[in-house]
C-alpha atoms as a PDB file:
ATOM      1  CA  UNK A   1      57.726  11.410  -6.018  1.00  0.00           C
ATOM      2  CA  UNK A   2      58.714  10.645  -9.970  1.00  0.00           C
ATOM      3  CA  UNK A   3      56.359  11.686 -12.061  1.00  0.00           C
ATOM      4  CA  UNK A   4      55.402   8.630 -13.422  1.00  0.00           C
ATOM      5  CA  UNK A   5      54.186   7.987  -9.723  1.00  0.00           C
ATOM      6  CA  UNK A   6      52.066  11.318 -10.283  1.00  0.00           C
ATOM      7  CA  UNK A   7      50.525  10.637 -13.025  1.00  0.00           C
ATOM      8  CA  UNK A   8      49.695   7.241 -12.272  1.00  0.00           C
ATOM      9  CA  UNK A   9      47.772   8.438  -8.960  1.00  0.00           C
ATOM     10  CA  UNK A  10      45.995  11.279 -11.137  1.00  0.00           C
ATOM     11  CA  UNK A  11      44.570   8.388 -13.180  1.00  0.00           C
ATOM     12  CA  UNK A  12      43.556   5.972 -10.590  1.00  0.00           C
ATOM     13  CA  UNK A  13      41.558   9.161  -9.279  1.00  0.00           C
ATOM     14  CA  UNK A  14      40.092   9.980 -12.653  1.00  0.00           C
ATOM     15  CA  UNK A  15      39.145   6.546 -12.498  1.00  0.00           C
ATOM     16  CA  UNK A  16      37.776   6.435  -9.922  1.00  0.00           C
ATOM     17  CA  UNK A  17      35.570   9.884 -10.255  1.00  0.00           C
ATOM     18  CA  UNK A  18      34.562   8.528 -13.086  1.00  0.00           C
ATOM     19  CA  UNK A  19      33.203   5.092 -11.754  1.00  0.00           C
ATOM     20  CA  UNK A  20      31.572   7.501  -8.995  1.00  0.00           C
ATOM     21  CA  UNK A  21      29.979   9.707 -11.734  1.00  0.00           C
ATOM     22  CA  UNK A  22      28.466   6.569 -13.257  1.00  0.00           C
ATOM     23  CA  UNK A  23      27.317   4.723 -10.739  1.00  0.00           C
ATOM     24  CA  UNK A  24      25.595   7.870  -9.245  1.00  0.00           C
ATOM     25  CA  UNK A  25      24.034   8.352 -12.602  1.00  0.00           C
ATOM     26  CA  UNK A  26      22.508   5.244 -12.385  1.00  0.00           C
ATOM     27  CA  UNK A  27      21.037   5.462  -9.104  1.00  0.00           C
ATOM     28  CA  UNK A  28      19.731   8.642  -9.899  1.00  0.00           C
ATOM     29  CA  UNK A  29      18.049   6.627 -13.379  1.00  0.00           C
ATOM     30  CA  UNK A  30      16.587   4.161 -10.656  1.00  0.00           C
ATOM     31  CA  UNK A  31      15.172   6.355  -8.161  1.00  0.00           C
ATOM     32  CA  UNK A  32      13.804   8.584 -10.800  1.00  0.00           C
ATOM     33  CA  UNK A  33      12.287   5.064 -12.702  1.00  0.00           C
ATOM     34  CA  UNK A  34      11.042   4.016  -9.133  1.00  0.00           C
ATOM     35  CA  UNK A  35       9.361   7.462  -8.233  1.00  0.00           C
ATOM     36  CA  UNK A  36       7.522   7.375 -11.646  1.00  0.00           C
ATOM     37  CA  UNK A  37       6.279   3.886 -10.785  1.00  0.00           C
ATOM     38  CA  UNK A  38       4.677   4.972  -7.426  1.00  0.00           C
ATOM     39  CA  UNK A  39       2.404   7.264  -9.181  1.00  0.00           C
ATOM     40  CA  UNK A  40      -0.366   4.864 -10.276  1.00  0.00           C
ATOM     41  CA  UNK A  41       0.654   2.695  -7.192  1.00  0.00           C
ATOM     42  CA  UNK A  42      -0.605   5.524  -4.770  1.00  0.00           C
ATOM     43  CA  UNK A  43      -3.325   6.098  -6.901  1.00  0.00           C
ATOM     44  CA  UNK A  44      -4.203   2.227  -6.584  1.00  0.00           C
ATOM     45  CA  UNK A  45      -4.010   2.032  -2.730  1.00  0.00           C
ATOM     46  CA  UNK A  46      -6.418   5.000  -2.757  1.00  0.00           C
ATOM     47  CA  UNK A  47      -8.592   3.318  -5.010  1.00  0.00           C
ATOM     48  CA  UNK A  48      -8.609   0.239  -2.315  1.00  0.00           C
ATOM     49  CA  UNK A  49      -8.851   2.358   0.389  1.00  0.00           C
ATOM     50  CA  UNK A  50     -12.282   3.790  -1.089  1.00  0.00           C
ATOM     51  CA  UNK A  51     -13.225   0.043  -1.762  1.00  0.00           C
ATOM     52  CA  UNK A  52     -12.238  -1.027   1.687  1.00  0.00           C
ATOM     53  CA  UNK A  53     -14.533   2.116   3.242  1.00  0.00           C
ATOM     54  CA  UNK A  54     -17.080   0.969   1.095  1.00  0.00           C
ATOM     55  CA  UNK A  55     -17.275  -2.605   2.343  1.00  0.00           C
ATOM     56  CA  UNK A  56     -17.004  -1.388   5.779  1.00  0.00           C
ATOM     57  CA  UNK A  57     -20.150   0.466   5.368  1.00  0.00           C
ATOM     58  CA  UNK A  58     -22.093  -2.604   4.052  1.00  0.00           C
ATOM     59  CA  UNK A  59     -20.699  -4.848   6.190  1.00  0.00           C
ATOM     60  CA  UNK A  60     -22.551  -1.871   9.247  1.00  0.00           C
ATOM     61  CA  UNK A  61     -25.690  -2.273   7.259  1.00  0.00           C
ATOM     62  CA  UNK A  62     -26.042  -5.652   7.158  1.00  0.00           C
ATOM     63  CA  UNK A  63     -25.030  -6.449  10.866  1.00  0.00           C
ATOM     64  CA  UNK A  64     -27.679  -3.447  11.707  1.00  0.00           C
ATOM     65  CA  UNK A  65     -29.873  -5.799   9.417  1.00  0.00           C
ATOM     66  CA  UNK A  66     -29.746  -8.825  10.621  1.00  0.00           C
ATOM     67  CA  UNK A  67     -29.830  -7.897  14.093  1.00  0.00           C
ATOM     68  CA  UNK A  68     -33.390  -5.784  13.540  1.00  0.00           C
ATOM     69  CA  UNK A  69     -34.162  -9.747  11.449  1.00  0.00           C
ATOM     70  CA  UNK A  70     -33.136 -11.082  14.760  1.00  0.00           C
ATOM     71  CA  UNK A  71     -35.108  -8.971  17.196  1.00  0.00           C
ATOM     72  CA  UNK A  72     -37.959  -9.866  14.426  1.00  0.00           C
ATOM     73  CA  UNK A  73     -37.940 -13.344  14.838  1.00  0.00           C
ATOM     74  CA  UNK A  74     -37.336 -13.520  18.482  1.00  0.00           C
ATOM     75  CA  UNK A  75     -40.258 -11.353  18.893  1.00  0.00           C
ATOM     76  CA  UNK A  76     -42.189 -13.959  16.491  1.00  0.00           C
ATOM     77  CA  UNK A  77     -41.035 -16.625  18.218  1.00  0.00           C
ATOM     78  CA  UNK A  78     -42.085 -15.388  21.785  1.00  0.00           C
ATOM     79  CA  UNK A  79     -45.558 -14.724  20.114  1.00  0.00           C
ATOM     80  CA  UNK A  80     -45.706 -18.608  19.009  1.00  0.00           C
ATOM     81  CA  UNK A  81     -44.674 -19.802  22.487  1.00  0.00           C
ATOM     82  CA  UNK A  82     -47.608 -17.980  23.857  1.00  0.00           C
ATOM     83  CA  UNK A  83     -49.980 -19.572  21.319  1.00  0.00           C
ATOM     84  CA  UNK A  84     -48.674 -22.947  22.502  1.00  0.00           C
ATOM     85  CA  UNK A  85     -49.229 -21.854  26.017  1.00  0.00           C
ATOM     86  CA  UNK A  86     -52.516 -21.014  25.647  1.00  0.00           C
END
């Protein structure tokens, strides 16, 4: 091998290592960019999740609402039926 050969090989791999270095630099920029971002994301979700508890409860209440309402008027309508009856 001349070593013109050599040394062309020895910079096609500096080359290259340094096209590695870079690019791996720059993914490391990104996921460190995309890890800060998830920090007020997470905190969001948990804020929804709270919300989304929160509604779940109310949305309990009210069906244990309306069905006491129902049994209510039921009950007022069987006492109007008898009224008619008699």
């Amino acid at each position: 091998m001349e070593p013109a050969d050599s040394l062309g090989m020895l910079e096609e791999r500096i080359r290259s290592a340094v096209e590695t270095v870079n690019r791996l630099r720059r993914e490391k920029d990104a996921a460190l960019q995309a890890a800060s971002e998830t920090g007020p994301l997470k905190q969001h979700i948990e804020a929804l999740t709270g919300e989304i508890d929160s509604l779940r409860a109310e949305r309990d209440t009210l069906k244990s609402e309306r069905e006491y309402v129902r049994k209510r008027v039921e009950k007022l309508l069987a006492q109007i039926d008898t009224l008619g009856d008699g």
